[in-house]
Structures are given as C-alpha cells and as structure tokens.
Protein backbone atom coordinates (compact mmCIF):
# COMPACT_ATOMS: atom_id res chain seq x y z
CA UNK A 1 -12.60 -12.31 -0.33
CA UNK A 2 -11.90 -16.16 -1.08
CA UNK A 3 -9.52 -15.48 -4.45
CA UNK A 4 -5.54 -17.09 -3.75
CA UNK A 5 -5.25 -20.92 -4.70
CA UNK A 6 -1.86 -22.21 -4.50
CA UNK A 7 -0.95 -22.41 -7.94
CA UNK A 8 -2.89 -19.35 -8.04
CA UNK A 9 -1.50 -16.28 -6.19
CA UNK A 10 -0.19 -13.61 -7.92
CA UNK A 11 -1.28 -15.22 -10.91
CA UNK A 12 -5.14 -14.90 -11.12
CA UNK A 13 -6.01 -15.86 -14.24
CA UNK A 14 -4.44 -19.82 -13.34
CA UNK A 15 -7.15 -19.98 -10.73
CA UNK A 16 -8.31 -23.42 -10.78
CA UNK A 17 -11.91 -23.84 -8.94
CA UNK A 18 -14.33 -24.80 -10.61
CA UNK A 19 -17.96 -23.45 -11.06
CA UNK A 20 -20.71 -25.58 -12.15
CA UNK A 21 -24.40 -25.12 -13.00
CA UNK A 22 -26.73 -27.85 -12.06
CA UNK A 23 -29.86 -28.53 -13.96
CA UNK A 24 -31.95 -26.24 -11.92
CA UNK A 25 -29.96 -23.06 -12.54
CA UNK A 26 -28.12 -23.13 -9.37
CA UNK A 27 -24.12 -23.08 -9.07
CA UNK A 28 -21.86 -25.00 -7.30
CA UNK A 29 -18.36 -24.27 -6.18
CA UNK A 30 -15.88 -26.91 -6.12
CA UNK A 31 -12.32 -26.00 -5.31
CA UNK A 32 -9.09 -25.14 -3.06
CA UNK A 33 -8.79 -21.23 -1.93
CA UNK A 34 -5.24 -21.07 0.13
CA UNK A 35 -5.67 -17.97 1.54
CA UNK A 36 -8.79 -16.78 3.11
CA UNK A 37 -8.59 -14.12 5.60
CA UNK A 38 -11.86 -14.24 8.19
CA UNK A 39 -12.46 -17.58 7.16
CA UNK A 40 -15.55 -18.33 8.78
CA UNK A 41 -16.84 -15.06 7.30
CA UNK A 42 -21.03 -15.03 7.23
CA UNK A 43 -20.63 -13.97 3.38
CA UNK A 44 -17.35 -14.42 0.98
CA UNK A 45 -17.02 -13.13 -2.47
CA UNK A 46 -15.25 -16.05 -4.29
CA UNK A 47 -13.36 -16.28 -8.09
CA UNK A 48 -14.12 -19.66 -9.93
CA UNK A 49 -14.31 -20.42 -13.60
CA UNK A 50 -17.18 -21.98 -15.00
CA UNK A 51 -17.02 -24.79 -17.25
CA UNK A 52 -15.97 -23.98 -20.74
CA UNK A 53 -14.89 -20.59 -19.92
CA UNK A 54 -11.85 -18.80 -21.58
CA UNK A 55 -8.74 -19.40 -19.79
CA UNK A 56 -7.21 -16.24 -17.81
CA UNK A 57 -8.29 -13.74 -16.15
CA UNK A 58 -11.35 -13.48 -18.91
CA UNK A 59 -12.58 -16.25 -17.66
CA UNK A 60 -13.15 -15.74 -14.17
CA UNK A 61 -16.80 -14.87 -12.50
CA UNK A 62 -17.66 -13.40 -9.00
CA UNK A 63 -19.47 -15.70 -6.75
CA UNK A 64 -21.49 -14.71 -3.51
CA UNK A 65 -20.64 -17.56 -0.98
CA UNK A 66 -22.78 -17.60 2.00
CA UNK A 67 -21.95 -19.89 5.34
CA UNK A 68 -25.39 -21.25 5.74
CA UNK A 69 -28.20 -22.20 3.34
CA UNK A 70 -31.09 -20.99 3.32
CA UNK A 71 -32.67 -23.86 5.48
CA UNK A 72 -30.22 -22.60 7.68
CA UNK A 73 -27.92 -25.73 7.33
CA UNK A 74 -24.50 -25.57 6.81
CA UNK A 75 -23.01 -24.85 3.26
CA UNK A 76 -20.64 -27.38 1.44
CA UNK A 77 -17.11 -26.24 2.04
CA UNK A 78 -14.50 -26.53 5.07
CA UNK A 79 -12.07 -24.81 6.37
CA UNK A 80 -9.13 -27.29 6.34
CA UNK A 81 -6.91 -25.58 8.81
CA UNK A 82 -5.76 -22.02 9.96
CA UNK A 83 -2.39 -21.07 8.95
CA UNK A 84 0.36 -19.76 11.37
CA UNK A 85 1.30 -16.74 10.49
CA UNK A 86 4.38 -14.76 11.28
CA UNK A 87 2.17 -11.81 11.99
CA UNK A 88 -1.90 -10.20 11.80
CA UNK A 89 -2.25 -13.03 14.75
CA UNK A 90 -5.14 -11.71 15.36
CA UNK A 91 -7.27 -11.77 12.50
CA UNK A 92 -7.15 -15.58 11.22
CA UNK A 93 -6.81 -16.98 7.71
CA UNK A 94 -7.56 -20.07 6.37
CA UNK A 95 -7.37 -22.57 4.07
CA UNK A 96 -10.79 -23.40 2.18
CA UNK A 97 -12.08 -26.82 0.48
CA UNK A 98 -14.96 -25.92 -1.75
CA UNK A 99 -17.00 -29.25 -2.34
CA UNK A 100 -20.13 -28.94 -4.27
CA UNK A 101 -21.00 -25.15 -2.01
CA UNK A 102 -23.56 -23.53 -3.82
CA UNK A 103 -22.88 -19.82 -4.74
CA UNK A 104 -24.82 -17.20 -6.20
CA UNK A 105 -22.82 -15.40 -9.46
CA UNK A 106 -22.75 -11.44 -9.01
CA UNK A 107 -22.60 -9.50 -12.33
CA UNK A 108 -21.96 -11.14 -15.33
CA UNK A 109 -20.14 -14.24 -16.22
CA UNK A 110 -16.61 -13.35 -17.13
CA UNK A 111 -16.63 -10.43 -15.65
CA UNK A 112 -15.11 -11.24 -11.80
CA UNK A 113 -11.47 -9.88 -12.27
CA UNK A 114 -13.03 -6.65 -12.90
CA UNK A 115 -14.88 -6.72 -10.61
CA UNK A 116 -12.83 -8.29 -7.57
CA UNK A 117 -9.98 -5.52 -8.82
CA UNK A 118 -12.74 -3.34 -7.51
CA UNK A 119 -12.07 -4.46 -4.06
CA UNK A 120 -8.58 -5.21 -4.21
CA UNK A 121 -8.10 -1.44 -4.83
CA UNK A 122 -10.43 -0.62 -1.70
CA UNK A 123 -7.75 -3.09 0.12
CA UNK A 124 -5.05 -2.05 -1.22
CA UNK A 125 -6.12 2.05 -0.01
CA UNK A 126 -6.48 0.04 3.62
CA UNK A 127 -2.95 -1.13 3.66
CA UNK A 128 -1.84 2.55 2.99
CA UNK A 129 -3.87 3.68 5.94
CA UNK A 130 -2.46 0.47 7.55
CA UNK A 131 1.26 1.23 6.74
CA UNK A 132 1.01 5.19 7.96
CA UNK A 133 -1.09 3.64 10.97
CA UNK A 134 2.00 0.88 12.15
CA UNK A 135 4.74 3.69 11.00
CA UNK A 136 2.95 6.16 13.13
CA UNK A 137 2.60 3.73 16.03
CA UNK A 138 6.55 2.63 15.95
CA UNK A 139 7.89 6.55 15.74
CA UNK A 140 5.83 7.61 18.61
CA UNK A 141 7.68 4.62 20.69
CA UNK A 142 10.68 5.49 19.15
CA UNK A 143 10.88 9.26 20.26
CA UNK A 144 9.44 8.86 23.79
CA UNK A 145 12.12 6.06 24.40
CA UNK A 146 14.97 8.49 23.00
CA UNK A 147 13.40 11.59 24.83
CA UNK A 148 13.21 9.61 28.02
CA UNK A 149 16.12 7.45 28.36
CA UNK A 150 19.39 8.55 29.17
CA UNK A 151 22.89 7.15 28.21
CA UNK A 152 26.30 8.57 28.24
CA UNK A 153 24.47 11.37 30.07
CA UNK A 154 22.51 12.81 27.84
CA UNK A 155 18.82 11.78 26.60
CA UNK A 156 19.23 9.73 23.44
CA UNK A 157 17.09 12.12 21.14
CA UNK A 158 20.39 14.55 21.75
CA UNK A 159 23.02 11.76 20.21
CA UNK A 160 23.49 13.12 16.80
CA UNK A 161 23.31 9.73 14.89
CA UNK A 162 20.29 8.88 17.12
CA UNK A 163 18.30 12.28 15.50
CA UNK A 164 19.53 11.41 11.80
CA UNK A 165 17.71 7.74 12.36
CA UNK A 166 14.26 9.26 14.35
CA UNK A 167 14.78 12.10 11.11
CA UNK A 168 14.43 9.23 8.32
CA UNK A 169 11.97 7.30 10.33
CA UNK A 170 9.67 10.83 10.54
CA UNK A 171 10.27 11.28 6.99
CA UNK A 172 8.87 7.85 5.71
CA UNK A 173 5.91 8.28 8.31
CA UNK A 174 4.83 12.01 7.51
CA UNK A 175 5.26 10.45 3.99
CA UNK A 176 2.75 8.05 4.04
CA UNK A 177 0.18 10.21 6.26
CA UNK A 178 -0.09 12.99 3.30
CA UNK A 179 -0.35 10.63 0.51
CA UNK A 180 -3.14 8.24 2.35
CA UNK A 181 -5.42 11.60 3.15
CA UNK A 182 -4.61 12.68 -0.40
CA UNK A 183 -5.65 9.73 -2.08
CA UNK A 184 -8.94 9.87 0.45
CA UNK A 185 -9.13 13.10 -0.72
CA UNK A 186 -9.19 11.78 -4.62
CA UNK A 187 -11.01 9.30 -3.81
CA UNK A 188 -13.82 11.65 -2.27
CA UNK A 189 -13.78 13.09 -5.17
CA UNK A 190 -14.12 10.02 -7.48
CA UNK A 191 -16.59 8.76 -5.78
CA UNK A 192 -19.00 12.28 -6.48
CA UNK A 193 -17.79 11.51 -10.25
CA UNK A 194 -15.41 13.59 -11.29
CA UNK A 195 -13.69 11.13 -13.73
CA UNK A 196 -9.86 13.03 -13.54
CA UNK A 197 -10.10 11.82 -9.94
CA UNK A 198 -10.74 7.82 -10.65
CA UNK A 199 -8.16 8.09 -13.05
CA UNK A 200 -5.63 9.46 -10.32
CA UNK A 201 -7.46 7.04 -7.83
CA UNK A 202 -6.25 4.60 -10.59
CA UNK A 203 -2.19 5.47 -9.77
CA UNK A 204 -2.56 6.65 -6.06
CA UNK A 205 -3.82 3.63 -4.77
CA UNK A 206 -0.78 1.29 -5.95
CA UNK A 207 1.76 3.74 -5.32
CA UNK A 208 0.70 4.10 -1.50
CA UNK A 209 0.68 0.47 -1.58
CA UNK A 210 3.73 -0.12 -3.09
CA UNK A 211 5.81 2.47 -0.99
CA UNK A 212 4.67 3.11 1.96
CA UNK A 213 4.35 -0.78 3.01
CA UNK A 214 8.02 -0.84 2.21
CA UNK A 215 8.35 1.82 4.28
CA UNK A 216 6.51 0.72 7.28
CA UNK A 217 9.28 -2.91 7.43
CA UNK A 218 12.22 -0.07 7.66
CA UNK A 219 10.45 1.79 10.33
CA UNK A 220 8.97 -1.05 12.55
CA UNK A 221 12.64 -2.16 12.36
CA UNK A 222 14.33 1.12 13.04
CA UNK A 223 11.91 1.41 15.85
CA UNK A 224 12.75 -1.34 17.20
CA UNK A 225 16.46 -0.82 17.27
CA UNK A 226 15.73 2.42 19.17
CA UNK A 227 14.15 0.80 22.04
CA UNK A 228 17.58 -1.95 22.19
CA UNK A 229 17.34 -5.30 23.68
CA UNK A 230 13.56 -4.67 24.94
CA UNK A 231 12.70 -3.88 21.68
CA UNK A 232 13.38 -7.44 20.76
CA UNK A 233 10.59 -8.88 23.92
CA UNK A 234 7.45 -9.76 23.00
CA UNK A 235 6.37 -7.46 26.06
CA UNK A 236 6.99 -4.39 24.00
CA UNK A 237 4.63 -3.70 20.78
CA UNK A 238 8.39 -3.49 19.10
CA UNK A 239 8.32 -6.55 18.25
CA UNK A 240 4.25 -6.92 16.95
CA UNK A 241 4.24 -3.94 14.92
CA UNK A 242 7.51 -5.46 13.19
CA UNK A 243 5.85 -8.90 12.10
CA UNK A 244 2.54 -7.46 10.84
CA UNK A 245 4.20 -4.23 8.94
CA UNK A 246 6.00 -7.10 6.81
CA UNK A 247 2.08 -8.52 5.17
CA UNK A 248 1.58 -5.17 3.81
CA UNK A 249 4.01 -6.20 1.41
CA UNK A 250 2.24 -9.15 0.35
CA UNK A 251 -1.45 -9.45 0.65
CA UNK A 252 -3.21 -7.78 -2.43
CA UNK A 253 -0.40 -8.16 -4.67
CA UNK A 254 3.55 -8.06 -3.52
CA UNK A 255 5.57 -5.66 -3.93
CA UNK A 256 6.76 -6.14 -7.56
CA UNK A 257 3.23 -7.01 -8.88
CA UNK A 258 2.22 -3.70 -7.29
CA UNK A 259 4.75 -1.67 -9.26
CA UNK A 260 4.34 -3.31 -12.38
CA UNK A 261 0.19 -2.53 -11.96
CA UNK A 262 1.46 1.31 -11.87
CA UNK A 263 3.35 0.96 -14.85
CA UNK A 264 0.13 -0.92 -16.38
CA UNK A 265 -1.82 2.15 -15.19
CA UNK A 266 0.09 4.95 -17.07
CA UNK A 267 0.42 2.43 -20.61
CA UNK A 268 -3.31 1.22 -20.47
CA UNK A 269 -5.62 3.91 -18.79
CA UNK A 270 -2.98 7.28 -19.29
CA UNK A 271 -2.96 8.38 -15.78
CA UNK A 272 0.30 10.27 -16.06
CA UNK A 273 -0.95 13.45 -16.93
CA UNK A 274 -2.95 13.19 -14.77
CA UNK A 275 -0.89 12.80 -12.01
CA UNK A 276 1.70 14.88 -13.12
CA UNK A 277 -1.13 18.46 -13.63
CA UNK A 278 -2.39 17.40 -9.95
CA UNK A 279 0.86 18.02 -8.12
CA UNK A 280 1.36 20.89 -10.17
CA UNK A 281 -1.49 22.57 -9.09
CA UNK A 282 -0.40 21.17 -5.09
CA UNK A 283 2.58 23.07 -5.88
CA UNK A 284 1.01 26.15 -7.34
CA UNK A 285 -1.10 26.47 -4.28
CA UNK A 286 2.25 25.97 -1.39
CA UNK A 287 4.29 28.61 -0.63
CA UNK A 288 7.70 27.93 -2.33
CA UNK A 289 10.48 30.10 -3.15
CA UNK A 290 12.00 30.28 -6.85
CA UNK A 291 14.77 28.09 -5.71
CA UNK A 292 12.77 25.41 -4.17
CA UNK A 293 9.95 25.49 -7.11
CA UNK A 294 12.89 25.21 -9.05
CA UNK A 295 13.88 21.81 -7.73
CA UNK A 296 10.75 20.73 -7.36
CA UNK A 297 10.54 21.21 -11.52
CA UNK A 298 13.29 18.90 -11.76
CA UNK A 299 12.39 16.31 -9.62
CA UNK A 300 8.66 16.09 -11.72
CA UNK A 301 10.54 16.31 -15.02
CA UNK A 302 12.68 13.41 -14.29
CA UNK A 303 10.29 11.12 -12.84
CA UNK A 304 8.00 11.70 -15.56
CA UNK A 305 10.28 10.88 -17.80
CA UNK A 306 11.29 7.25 -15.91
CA UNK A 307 7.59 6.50 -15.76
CA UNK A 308 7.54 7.11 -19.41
CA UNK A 309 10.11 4.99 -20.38
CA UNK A 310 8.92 2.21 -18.48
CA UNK A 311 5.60 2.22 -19.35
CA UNK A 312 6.59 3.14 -23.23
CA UNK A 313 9.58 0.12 -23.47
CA UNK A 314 8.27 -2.45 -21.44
CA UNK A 315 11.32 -2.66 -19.32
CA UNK A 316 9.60 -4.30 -16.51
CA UNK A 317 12.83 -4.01 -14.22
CA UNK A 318 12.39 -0.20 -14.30
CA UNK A 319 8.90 -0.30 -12.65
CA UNK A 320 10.10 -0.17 -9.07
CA UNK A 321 12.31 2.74 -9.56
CA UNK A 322 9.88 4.68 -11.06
CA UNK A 323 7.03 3.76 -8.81
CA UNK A 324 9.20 5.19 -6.06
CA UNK A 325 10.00 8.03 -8.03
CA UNK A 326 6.23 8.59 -8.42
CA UNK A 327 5.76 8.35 -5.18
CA UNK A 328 8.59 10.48 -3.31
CA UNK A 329 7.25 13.08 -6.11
CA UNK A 330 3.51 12.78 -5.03
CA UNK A 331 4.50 13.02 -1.60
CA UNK A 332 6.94 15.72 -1.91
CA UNK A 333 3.86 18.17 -3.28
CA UNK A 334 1.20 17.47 -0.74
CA UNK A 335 4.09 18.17 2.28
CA UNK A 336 4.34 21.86 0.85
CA UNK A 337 0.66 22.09 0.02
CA UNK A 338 -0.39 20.98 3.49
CA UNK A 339 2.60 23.17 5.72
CA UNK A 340 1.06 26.02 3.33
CA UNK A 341 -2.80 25.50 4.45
CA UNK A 342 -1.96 24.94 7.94
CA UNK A 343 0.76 27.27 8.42
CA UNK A 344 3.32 24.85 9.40
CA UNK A 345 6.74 25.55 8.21
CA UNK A 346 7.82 22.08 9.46
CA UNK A 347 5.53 20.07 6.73
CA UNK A 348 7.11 22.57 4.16
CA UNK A 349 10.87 21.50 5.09
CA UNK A 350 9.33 18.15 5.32
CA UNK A 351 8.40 18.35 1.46
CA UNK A 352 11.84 20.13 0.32
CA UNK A 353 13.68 16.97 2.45
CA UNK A 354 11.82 14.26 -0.08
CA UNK A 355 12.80 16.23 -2.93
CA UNK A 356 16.62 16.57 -2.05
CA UNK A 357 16.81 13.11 -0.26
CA UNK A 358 14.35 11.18 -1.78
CA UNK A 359 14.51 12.55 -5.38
CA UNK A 360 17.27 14.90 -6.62
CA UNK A 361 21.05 13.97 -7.32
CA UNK A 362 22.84 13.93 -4.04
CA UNK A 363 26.64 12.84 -3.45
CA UNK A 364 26.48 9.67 -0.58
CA UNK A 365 30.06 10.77 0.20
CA UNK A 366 29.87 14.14 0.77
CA UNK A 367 29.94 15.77 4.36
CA UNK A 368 26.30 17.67 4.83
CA UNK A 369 25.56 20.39 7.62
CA UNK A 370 21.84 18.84 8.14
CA UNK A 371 21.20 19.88 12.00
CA UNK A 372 19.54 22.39 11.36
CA UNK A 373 16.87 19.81 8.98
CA UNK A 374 17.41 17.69 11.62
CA UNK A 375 15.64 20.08 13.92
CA UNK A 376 13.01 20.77 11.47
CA UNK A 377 11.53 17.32 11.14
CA UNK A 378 12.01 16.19 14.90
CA UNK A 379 10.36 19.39 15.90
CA UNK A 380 13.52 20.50 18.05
C-alpha cells in the first residue's frame, strides 16, 4: 500500500502523484510515495490523481503497481532509500520515486479513497491485534520477572505498589484482547452481511485503534520498568517491544486523526445506536447484580451523551475523550459477557474495574481498600 507523500500524510486528498494516460490506453505513474512499507513488494496498490481530476480526496484513483512488466523487465520506479526507523526493524519501508511506472487503475476513476479506506480499516483491525499481541507479550515478562525475583526479601509481585502497576498493566491488556475478538467477532458477522454489523465494524475498528495502541506505549513502558536496568538492554525484548508498540500510534492514521474518524462515524454513517443496543444486549446476556448493572447504566448514558455532543457540535477537541469513553464502555461489556460464558469470575471483576476506573466519577485523592481487586485481576 504505496499512499503517504510528504506533503501528503495525514492529509490524503493533497496527494500529489500524478497519473497519466498515454495514447494507447495505458497509465503511467509519476510521483514521490514517502512511506512504503515492503517496498520491494511483487504487487503495490498505489493513490495518484489523474490529470484534470477534482482536487481532494474525490479525486484520487487506485492503481495496481506491479514490480516487473510483463516482458519480465523491471518497472519504472526506485526505491530511493530505506528509512531508519526507531522500531518494526524488521519489516523495511521505503521511500518510492515513481517515473513514468505503468499501473493498471482498479475500480473506477475517482473512486480510490474509498476504496484504499477499505484496506486501511483491514490495517487498522491488525494494529488492534498488534497492540493486544505486544501488551500481551510485555505483561507476561513483567509478572514472571516480579514472581521470580526477589528484593527486600520478598518476590516483587508481593510489594504492594508493584501489584497496583502489574494490576493497570493487566487491565489495559485484557482490555484490548476482548475488544480485538469482539470486533473479529463483528466483523465475522459483516462479512456474512448482516449490515448492523458493518456499521459497528464501522466504530470498532477505530476505537481499537485509537485506544489500545495508546495503551500498548504505557504497557511496553511499564514493562519495562518492571524488569529495572535490564529492561533498558537491548538483550531483553524490553526494550523491542517498547520501540515498535510506539508505530501503532502512527501508521494508518495517528492518534488524533483516528479519533476524529470515530466522531466522523457516529455524524456521517449513525453508528451510535448501534453501538450503544450491542453492549446492551453484552450486558443483558453477563451475569450482573442490580448494583453493578446499575453503574454500568451510567457509564453508557454518559458516554453516549459525550459522543453526541461531539459528533452533534463539531468540537473536534472533544473527540479523544469520547473515543476513550467509547472504548472503556465497549470494553467494559464484553469483560462481563465473556467471565459470564466462560465462568470466570475474574473477567467479570475485570469488566466492573473499567467501569469504576476507567469510566465512572472517582476521587484521585481518596484512600481505596483495592487488595482485594488487586487479587482479582493478578489472579492471586
């Protein structure tokens, strides 16, 4: 997927290369791509605009960009250099010079943002699973350093601030899990055609996106910190997992582009609703008490209500907070659902933690008995 230019990155529509029919009905490519993971790829899908198109996004076709010609020779474009990158060492990326490489258009003209958001929300699923992968990786570390290693005499998973730090690292990592099988799940069903799943594909893909790559930078640092001074060696995966949990906040849209696409989603496409009846129903189906389903209420009502704003006002600086809010909520639901369908109380105090960490009104100052929560998520 050739798309970024540098004047060109979150941007699309000010993509710049150009696209060119020749006499003969063939197209040429012609052009700077910045960004180009797998660079020597046999097949790239590439944007371009073709001559006289409308500017924007509108403008923009898909192009099929093969390596080799069909004489087998070489196509026209080169791969300038490969960047150095802080992290993902071992996948390269590139930068591209299109000159005069012919390309076969795929769909209509005009149509390629459509149709490359296609794959960007494929991707951006794959940094979810990505996220929950590297979180999963860096708390498994994390608690067989503290269970093994001893200081003060006693193991470190026994030091009280020690457990509250492995609690909120399990918390963000059990988050992520549900909500990536949950969107598989949705998108399962999407893909048979039931349309009320594409439209909560539509919002469960940039939330996990959004959140949980956030998610895995605190964790792969935590993680890190657990371990000490070793942590810090490039001999330990510490320090790996750390650079390449940071790209998931970049590649397929940052952070802030990602939130404001959720927002987009509940103005343009109404996916709200929804959203909102499907964790409901995950709800209806987990065993809760009155108290819990009680807080649970409140948690939905509110967050609805800051999606709604944001998406109704177009107060853009809102769109974080509520994507997170979305999120934690999402989340929140599919922990009870899934501690109810396997039995496991832990998942269920798992779900009731986002809610009255993550979600509800809490005082920072005030002195909470959590051990026994504590003991809940680590599995004491």
């Amino acid at each position: 997927m050739f798309m970024t230019e540098q004047g060109a990155g979150s941007d699309v529509g000010a993509t710049a290369t150009r696209a060119i029919q020749d006499a003969d009905g063939s197209w040429r490519l012609s052009g700077d791509k910045w960004f180009c993971s797998n660079p020597d790829a046999g097949l790239a899908m590439v944007l371009a605009r073709p001559d006289g198109a409308a500017p924007g996004t509108r403008g923009l076709t898909l192009f099929l960009l093969p390596r080799a010609l069909p004489d087998g020779s070489p196509n026209h474009y080169r791969i300038l250099r490969l960047k150095d990158k802080l992290g993902t060492r071992s996948m390269a990326s590139g930068e591209i010079r299109l000159e005069g490489a012919i390309a076969y258009p795929v769909g209509d003209l005009g149509r390629g943002f459509v149709q490359m958001t296609d794959m960007i929300n494929n991707s951006r699923l794959s940094n979810g699973v990505r996220a929950a992968g590297l979180m999963r990786r860096a708390l498994a570390d994390a608690l067989y350093v503290a269970s093994e290693r001893q200081a003060f005499g006693r193991r470190l998973v026994e030091l009280p601030l020690m457990r509250r730090q492995l609690a909120k690292m399990s918390l963000r990592a059990e988050q992520a899990r549900a909500m990536m099988f949950q969107t598989a799940r949705a998108l399962e069903r999407a893909d048979a055609g039931d349309n009320e799943s594409t439209r909560l594909i539509r919002v469960l893909t940039p939330l996990i996106k959004f959140r949980a790559c956030r998610d895995a930078r605190v964790v792969a640092g935590d993680a890190m910190e657990v371990r000490g001074g070793c942590g810090y060696i490039e001999e330990w995966a510490d320090a790996r997992v750390l650079r390449d949990a940071h790209l998931g906040s970049i590649w397929e849209g940052t952070s802030n582009i990602v939130a404001l696409d959720v927002i987009r989603a509940i103005r343009r496409e109404a996916v709200l609703e929804p959203l909102l009846a499907y964790v409901d129903e995950l709800v209806s189906e987990s065993d809760v008490d009155a108290a819990l389903t009680n807080e649970f209420e409140k948690a939905r009502d509110a967050a609805a209500a800051l999606a709604r704003t944001a998406a109704a006002s177009g107060r853009d600086a809102l769109a974080r907070q509520a994507a997170s809010g979305l999120y934690h909520l999402t989340s929140a639901a599919t922990l009870l659902w899934e501690g109810t369908k396997i039995g496991s109380a832990r998942r269920r105090r798992l779900g009731a933690l986002v809610l009255r960490h993550r979600l509800l009104p809490r005082d920072p100052l005030a002195i909470i008995e959590d051990d026994e929560d504590l003991d809940a998520v680590l599995g004491a």
